[in-house]
N, C-alpha and C. Protein backbone atom coordinates (compact mmCIF):
# COMPACT_ATOMS: atom_id res chain seq x y z
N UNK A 1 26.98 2.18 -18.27
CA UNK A 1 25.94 1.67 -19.13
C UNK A 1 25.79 2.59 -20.33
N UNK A 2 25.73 2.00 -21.49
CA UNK A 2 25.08 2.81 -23.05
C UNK A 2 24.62 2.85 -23.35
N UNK A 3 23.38 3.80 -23.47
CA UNK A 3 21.93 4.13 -24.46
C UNK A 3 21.99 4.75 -25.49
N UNK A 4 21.75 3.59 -26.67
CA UNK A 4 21.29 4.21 -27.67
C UNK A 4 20.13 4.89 -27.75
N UNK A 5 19.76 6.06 -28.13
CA UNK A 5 18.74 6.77 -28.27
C UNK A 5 18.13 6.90 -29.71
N UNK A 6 17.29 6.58 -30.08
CA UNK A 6 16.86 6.77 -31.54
C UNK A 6 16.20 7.89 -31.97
N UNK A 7 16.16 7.99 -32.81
CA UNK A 7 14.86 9.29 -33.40
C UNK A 7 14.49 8.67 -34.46
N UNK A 8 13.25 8.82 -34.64
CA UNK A 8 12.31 8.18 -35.87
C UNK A 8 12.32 9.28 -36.86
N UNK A 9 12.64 10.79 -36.40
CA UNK A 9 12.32 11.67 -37.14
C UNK A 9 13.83 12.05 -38.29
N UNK A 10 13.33 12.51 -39.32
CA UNK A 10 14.72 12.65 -40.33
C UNK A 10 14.72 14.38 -40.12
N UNK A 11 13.23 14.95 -39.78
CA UNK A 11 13.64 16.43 -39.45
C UNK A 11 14.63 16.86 -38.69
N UNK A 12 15.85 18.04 -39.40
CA UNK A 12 16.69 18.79 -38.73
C UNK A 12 16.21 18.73 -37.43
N UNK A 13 14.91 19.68 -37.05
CA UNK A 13 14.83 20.27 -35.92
C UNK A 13 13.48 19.31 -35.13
N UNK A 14 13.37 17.97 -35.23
CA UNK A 14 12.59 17.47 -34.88
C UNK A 14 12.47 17.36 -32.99
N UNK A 15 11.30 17.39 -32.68
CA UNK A 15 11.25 17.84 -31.13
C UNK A 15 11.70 16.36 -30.52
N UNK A 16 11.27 15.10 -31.01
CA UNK A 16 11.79 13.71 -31.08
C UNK A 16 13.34 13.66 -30.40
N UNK A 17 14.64 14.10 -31.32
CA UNK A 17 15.85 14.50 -31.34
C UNK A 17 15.72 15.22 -30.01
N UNK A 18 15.53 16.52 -30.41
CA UNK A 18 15.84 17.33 -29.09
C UNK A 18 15.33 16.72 -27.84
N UNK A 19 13.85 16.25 -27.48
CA UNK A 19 13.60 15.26 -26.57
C UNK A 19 14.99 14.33 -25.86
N UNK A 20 15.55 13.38 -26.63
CA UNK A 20 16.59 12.66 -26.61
C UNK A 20 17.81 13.03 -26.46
N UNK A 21 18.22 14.64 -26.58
CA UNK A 21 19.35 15.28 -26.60
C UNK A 21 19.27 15.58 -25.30
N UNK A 22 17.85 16.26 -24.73
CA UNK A 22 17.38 16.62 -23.10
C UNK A 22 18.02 15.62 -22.58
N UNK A 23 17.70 14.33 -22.58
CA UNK A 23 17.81 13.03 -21.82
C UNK A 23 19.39 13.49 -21.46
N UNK A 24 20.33 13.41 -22.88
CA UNK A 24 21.51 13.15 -22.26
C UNK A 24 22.23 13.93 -20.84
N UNK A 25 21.31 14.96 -20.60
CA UNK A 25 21.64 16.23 -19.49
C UNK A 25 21.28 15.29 -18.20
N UNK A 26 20.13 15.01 -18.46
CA UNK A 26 19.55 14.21 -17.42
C UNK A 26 19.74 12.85 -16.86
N UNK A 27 20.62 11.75 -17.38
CA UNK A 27 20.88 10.65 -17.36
C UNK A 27 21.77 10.41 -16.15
N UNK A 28 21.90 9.40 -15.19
CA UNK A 28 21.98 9.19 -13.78
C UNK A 28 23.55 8.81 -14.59
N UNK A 29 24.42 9.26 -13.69
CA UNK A 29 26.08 9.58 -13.41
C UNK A 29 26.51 8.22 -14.33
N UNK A 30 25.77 6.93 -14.19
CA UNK A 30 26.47 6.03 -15.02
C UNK A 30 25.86 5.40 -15.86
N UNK A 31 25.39 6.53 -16.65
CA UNK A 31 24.57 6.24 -17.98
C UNK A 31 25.29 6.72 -18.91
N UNK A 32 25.41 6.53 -20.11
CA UNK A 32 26.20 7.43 -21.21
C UNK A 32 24.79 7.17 -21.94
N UNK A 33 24.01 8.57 -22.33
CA UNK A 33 23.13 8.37 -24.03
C UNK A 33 23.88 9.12 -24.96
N UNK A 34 23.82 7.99 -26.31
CA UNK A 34 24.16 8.08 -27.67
C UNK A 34 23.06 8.48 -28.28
N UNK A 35 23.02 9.68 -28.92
CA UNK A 35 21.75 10.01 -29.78
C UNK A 35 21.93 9.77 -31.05
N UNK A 36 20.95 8.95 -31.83
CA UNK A 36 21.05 8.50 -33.39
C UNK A 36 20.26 9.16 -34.03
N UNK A 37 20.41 10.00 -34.60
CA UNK A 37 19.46 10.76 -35.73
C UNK A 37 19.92 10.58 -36.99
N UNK A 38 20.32 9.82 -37.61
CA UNK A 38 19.98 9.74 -38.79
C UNK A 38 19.45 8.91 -39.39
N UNK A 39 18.34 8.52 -39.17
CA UNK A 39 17.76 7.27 -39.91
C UNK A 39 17.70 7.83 -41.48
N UNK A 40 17.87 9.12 -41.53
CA UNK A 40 17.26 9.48 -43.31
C UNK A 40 18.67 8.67 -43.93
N UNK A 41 20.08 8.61 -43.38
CA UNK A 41 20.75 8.29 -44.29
C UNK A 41 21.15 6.82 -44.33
N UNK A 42 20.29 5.71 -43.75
CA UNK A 42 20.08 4.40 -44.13
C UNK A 42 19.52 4.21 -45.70
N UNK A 43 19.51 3.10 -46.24
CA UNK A 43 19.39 3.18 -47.77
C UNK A 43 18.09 2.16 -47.47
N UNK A 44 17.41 2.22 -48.46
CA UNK A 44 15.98 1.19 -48.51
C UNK A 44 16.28 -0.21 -48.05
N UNK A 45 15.91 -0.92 -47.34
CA UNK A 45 16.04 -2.52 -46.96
C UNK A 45 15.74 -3.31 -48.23
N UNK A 46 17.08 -3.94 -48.34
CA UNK A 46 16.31 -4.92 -49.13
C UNK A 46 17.44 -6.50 -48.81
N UNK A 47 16.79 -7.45 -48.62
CA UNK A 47 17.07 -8.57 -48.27
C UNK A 47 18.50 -9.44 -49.28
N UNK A 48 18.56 -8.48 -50.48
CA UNK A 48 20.02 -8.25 -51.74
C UNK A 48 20.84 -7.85 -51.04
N UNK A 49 20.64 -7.08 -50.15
CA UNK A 49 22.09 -6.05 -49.43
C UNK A 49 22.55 -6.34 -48.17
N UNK A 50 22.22 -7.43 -47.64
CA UNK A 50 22.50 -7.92 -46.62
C UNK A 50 23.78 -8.71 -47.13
N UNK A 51 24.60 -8.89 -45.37
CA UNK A 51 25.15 -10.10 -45.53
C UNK A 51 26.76 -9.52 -46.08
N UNK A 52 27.49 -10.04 -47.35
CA UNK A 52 28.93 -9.28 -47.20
C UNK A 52 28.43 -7.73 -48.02
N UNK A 53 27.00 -7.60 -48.82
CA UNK A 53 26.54 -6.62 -49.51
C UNK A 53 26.15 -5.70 -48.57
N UNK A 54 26.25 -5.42 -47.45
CA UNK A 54 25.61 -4.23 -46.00
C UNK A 54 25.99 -3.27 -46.64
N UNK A 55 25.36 -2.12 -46.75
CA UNK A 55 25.94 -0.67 -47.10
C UNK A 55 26.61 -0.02 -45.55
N UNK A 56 27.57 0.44 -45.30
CA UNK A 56 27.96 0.95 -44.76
C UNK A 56 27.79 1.73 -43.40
N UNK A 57 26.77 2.94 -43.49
CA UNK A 57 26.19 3.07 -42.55
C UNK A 57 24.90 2.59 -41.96
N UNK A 58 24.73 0.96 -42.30
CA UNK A 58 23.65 0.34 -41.88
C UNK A 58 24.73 -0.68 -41.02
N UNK A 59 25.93 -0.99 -41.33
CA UNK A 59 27.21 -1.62 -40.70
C UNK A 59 27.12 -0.50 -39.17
N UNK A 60 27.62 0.79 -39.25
CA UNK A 60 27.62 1.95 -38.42
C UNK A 60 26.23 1.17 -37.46
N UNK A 61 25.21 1.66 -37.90
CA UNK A 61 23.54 1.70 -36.84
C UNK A 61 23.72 0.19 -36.43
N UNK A 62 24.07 -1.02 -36.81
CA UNK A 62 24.19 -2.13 -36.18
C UNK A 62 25.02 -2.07 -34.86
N UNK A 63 26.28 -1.65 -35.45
CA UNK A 63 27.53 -1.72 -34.16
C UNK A 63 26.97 -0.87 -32.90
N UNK A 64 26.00 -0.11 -33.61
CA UNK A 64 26.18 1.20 -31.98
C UNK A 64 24.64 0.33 -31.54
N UNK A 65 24.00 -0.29 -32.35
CA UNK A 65 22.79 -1.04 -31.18
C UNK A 65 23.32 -1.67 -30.71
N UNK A 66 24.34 -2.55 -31.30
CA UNK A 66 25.14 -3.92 -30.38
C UNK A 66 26.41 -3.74 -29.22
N UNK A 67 27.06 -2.28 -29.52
CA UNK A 67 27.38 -1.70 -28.36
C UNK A 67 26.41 -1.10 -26.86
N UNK A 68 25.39 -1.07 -27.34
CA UNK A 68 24.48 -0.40 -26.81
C UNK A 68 23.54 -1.74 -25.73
N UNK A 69 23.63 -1.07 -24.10
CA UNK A 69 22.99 -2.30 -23.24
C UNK A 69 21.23 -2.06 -23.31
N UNK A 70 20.92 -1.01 -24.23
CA UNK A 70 19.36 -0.42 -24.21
C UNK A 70 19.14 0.33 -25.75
N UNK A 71 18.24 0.13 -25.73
CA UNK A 71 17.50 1.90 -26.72
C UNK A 71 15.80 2.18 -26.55
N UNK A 72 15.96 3.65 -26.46
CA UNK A 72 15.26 4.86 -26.26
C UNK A 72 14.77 4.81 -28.02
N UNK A 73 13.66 4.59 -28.21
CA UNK A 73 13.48 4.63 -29.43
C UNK A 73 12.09 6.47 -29.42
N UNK A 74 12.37 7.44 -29.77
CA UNK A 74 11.41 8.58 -30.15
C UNK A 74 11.15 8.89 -31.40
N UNK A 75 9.85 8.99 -32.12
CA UNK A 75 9.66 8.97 -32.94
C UNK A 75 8.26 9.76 -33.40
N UNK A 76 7.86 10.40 -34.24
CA UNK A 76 6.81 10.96 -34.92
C UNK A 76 5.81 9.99 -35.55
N UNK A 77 4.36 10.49 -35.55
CA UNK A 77 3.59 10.15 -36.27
C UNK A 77 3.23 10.44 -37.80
N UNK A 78 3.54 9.75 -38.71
CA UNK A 78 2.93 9.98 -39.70
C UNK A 78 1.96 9.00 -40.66
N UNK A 79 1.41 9.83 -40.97
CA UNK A 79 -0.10 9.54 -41.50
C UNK A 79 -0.92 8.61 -40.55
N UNK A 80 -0.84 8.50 -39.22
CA UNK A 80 -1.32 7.50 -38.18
C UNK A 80 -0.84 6.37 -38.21
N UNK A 81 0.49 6.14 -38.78
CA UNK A 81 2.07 5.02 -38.34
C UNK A 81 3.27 5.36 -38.11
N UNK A 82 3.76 4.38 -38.11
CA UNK A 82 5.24 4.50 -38.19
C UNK A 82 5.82 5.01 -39.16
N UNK A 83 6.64 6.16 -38.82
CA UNK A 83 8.07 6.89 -39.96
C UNK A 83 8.31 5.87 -40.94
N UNK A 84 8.08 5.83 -42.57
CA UNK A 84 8.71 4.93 -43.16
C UNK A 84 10.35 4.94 -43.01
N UNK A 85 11.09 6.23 -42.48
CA UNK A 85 12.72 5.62 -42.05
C UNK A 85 12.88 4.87 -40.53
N UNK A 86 11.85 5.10 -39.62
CA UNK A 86 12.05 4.00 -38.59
C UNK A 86 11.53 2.66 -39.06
N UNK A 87 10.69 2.28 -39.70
CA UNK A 87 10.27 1.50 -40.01
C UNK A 87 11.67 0.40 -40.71
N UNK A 88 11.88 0.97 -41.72
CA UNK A 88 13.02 1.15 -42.63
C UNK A 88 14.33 0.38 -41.43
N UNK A 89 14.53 1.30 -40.56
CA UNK A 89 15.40 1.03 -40.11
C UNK A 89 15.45 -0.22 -39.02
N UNK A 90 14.40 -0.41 -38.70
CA UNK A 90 13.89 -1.40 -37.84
C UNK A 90 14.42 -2.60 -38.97
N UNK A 91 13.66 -2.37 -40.07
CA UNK A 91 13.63 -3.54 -40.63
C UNK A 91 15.17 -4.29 -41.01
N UNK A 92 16.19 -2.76 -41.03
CA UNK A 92 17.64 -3.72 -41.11
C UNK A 92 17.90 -5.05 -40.25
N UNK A 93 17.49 -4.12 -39.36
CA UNK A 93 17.94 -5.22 -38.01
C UNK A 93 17.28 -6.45 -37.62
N UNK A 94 15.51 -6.99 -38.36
CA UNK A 94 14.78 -8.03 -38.44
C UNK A 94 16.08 -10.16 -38.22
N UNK A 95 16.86 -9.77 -39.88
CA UNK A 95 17.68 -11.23 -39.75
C UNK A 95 18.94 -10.54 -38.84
N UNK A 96 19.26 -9.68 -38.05
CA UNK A 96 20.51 -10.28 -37.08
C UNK A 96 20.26 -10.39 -35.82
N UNK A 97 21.27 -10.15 -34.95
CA UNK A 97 21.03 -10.19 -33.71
C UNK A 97 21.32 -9.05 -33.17
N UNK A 98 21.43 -8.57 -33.28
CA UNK A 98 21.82 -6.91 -32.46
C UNK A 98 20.64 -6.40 -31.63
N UNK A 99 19.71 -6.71 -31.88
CA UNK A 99 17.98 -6.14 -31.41
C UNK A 99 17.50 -6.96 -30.17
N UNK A 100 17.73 -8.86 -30.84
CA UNK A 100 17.40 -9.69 -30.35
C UNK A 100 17.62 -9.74 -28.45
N UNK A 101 16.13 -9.26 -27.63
CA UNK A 101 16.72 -9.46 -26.58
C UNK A 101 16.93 -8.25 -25.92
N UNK A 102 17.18 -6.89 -26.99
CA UNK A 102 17.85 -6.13 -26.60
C UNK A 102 16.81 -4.87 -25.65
N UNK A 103 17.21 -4.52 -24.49
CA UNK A 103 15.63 -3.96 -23.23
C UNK A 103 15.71 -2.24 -24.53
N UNK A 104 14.45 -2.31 -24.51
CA UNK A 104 13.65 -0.91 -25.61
C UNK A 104 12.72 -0.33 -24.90
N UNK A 105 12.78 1.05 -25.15
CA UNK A 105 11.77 2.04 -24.02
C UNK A 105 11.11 3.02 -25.13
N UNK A 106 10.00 3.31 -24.95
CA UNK A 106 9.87 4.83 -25.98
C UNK A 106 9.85 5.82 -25.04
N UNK A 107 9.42 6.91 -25.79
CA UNK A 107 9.48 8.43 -24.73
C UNK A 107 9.21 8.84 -27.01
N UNK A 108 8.00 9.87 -26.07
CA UNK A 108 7.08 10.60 -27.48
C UNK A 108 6.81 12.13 -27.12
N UNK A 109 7.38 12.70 -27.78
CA UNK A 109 7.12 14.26 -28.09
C UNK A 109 5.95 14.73 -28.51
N UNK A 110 5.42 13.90 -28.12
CA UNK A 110 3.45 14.51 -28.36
C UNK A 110 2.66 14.23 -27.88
N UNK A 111 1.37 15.05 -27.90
CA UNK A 111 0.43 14.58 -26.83
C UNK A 111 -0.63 13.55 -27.87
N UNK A 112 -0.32 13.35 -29.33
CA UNK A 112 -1.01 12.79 -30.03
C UNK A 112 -0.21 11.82 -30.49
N UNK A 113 -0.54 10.38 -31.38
CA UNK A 113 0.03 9.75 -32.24
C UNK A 113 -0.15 8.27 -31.27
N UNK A 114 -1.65 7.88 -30.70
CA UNK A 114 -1.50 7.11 -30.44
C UNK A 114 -1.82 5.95 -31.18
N UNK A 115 -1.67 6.21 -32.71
CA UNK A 115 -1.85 4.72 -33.74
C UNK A 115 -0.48 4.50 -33.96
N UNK A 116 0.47 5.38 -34.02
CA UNK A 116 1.38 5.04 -34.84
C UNK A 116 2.53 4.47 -33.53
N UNK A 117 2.22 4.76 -32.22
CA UNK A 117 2.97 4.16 -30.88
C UNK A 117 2.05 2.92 -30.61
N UNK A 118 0.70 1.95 -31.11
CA UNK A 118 0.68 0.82 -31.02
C UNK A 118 1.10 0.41 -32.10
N UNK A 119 1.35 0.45 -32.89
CA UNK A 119 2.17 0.41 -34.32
C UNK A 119 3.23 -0.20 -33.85
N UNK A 120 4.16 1.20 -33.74
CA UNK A 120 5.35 0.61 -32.48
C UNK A 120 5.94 -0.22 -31.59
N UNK A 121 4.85 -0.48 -30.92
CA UNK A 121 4.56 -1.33 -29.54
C UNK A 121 4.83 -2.57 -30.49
N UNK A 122 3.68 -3.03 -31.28
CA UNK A 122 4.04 -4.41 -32.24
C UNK A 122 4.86 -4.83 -32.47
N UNK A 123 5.34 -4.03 -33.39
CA UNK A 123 6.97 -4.35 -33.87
C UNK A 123 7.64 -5.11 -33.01
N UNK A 124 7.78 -3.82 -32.54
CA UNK A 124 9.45 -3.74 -31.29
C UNK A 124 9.55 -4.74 -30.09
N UNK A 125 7.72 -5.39 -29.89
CA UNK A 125 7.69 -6.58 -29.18
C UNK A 125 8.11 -8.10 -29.91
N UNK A 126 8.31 -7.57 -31.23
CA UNK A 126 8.33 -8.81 -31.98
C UNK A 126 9.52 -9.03 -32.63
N UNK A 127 10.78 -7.64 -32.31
CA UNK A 127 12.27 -7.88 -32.76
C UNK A 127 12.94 -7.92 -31.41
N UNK A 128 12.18 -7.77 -30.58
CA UNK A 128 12.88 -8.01 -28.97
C UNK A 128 12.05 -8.66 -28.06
N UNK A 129 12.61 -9.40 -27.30
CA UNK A 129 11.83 -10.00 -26.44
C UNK A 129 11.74 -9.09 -25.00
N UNK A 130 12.80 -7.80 -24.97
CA UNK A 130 12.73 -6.97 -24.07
C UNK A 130 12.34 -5.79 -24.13
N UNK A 131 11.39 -5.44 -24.59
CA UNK A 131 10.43 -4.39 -24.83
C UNK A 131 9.70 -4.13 -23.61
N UNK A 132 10.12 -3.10 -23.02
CA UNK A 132 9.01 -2.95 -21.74
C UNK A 132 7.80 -1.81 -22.39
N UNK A 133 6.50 -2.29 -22.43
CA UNK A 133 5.37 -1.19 -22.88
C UNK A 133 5.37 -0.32 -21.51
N UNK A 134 6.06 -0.96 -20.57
CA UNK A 134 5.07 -0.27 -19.12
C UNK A 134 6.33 1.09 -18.76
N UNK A 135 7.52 0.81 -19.31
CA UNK A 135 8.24 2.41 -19.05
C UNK A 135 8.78 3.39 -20.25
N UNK A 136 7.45 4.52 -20.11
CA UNK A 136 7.63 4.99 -21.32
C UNK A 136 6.80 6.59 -20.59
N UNK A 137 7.84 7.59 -21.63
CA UNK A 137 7.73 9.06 -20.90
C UNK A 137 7.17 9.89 -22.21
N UNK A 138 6.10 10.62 -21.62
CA UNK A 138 5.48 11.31 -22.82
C UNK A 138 5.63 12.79 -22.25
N UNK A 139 6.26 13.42 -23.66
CA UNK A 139 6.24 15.05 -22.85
C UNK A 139 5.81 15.44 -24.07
N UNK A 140 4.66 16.15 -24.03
CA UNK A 140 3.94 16.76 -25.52
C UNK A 140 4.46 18.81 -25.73
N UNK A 141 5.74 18.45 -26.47
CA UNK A 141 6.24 19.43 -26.80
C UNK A 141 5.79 19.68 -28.54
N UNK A 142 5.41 19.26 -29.26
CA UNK A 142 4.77 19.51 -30.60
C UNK A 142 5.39 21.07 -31.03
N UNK A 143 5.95 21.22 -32.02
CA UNK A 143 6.12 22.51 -32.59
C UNK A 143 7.30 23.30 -31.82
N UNK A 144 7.72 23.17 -30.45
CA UNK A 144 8.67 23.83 -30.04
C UNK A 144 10.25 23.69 -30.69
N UNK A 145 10.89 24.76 -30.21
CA UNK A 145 12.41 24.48 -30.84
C UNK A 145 13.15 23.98 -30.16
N UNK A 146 14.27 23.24 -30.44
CA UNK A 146 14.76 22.66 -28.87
C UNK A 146 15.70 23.15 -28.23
N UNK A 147 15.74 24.41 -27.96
CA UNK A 147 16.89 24.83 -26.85
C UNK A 147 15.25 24.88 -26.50
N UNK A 148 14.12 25.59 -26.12
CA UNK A 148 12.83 25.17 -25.69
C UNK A 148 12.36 24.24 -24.56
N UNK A 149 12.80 22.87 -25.62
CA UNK A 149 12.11 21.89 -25.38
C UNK A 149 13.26 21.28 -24.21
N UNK A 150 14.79 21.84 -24.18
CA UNK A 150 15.59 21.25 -23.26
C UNK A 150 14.98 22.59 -21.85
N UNK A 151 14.85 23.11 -22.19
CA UNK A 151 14.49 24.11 -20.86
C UNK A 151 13.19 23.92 -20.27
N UNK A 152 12.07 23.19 -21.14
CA UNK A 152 10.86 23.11 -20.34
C UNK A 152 11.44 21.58 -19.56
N UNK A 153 11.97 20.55 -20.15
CA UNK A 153 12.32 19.29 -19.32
C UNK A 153 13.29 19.72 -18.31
N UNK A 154 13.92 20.85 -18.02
CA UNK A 154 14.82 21.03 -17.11
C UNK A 154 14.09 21.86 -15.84
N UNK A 155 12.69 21.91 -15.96
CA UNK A 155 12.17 22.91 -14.97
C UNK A 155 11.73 21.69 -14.32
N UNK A 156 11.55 22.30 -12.62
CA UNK A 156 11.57 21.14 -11.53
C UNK A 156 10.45 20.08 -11.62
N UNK A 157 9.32 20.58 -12.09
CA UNK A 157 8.06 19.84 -12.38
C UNK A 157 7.94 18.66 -13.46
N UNK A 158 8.98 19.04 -14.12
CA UNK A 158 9.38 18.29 -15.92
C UNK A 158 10.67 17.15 -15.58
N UNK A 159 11.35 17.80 -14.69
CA UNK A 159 12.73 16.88 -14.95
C UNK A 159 12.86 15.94 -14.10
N UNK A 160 11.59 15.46 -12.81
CA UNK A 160 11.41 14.69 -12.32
C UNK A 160 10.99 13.17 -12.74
N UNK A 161 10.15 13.98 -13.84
CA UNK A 161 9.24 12.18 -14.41
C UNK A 161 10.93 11.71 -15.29
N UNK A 162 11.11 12.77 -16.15
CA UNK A 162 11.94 11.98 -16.99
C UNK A 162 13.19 11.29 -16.34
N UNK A 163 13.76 12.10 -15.04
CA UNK A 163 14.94 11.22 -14.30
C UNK A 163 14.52 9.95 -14.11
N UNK A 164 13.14 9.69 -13.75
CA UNK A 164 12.59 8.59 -13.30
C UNK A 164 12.55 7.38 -14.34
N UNK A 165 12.29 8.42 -15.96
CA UNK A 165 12.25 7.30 -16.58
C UNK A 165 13.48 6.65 -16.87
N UNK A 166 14.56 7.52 -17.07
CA UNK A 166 15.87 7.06 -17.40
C UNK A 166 16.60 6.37 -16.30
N UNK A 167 16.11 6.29 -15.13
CA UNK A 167 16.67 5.23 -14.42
C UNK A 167 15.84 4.33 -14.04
N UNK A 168 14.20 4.12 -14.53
CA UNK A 168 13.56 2.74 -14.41
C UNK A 168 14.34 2.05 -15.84
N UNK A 169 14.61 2.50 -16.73
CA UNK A 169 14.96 2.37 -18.15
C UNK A 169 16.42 1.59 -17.79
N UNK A 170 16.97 2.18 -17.11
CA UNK A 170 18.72 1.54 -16.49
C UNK A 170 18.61 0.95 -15.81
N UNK A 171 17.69 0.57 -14.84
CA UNK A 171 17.82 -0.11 -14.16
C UNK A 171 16.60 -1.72 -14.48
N UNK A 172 16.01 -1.70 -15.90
CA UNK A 172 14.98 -2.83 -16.59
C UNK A 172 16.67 -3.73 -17.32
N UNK A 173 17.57 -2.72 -17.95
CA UNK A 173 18.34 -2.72 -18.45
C UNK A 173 19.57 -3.60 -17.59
N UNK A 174 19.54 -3.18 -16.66
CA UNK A 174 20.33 -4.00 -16.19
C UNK A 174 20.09 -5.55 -15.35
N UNK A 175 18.92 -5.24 -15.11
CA UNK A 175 18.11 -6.43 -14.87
C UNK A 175 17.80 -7.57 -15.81
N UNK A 176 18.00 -7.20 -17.40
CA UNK A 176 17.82 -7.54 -18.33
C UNK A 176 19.43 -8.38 -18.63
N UNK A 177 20.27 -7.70 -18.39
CA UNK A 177 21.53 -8.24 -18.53
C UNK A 177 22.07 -9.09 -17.73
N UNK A 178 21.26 -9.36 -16.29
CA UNK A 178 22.20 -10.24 -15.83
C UNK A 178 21.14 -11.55 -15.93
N UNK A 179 20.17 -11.42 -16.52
CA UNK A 179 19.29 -12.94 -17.07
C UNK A 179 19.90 -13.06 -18.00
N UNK A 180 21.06 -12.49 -18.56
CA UNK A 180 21.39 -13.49 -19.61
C UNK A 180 22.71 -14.49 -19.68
N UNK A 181 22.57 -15.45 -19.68
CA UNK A 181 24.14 -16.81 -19.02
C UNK A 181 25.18 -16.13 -20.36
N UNK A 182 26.03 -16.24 -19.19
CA UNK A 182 28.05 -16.35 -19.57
C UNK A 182 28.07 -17.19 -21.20
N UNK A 183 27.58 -18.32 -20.81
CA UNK A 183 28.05 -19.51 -21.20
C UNK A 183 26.37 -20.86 -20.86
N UNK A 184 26.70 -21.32 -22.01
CA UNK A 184 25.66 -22.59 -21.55
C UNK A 184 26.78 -23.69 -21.89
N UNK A 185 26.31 -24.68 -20.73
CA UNK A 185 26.95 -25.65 -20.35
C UNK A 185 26.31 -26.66 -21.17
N UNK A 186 27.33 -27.72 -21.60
CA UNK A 186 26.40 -28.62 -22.73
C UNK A 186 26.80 -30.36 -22.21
């Protein structure tokens, strides 16, 4: 199975990222996570550039959601919303199908930012029909660095919830995949 992992954050050293980098240590034997951090180098949405006009690495962030049987979306609060580059990047994906359908989890690096995660919640219920609100892992690391932030999720007390989440997450995921038909019969 393949998880895309997102980061909302464009910071180098964002705890978001490192959060999501932890995961990949932790992910049950037949999980692979893909971590995406670069939303900074998507270009502004605009409904002109779609289509045979796609810039390039918005071609790239499509293929790896549509390779992808899930995504881990982590992300920062700012100004009490959504990252204008998650936002941004969300919004590529609004006219195709790559999203459509596709099972989405968060997991938040803070113990704050709960406007900008119902923010979130909205959206992401409204470009997927597989949005689970109910499995989602909060570890409020704020300000740490992340060799840090991979060593506090690796201590026995920490690395329990998150195994848990990454295999309720694989296993919504796969439950998710086999409701969907081969083929419709006409």
């Amino acid at each position: 199975m393949k998880i895309l992992a997102i980061s909302g954050s464009t910071r180098q050293l964002s705890t978001n990222t490192a959060l999501l980098r932890a995961f990949q240590a932790l992910a049950p034997a037949d999980v692979a996570i893909d971590v995406f951090d670069r939303i900074g180098e998507l270009p502004v949405f605009s409904p002109d550039l779609e289509g045979p006009n796609t810039p390039e690495s918005v071609i790239r962030f499509i293929e790896k959601i549509s390779a992808s049987d899930g995504l881990i979306i982590s992300s920062p609060e700012y100004v009490r919303s959504i990252p204008g580059g998650l936002k941004n990047a969300i919004d590529w994906l609004v006219s195709g199908e790559a999203v459509i359908g596709k099972p989405i989890a968060l997991a938040h690096a803070s113990h704050r930012g709960e406007d900008m995660l119902a923010a979130l919640r909205t959206v992401l219920s409204t470009v997927s029909s597989n949005f689970s609100e109910s499995i989602f892992f909060r570890f409020p690391v704020i300000k740490q660095a992340p060799d840090a932030i991979r060593e506090s999720l690796m201590t026995s007390a920490n690395r329990s919830g998150a195994e848990k989440f990454l295999k309720d997450f694989a296993a919504f995921c796969r439950s998710q995949k086999s409701e969907i038909p081969d083929a419709i019969d006409i």
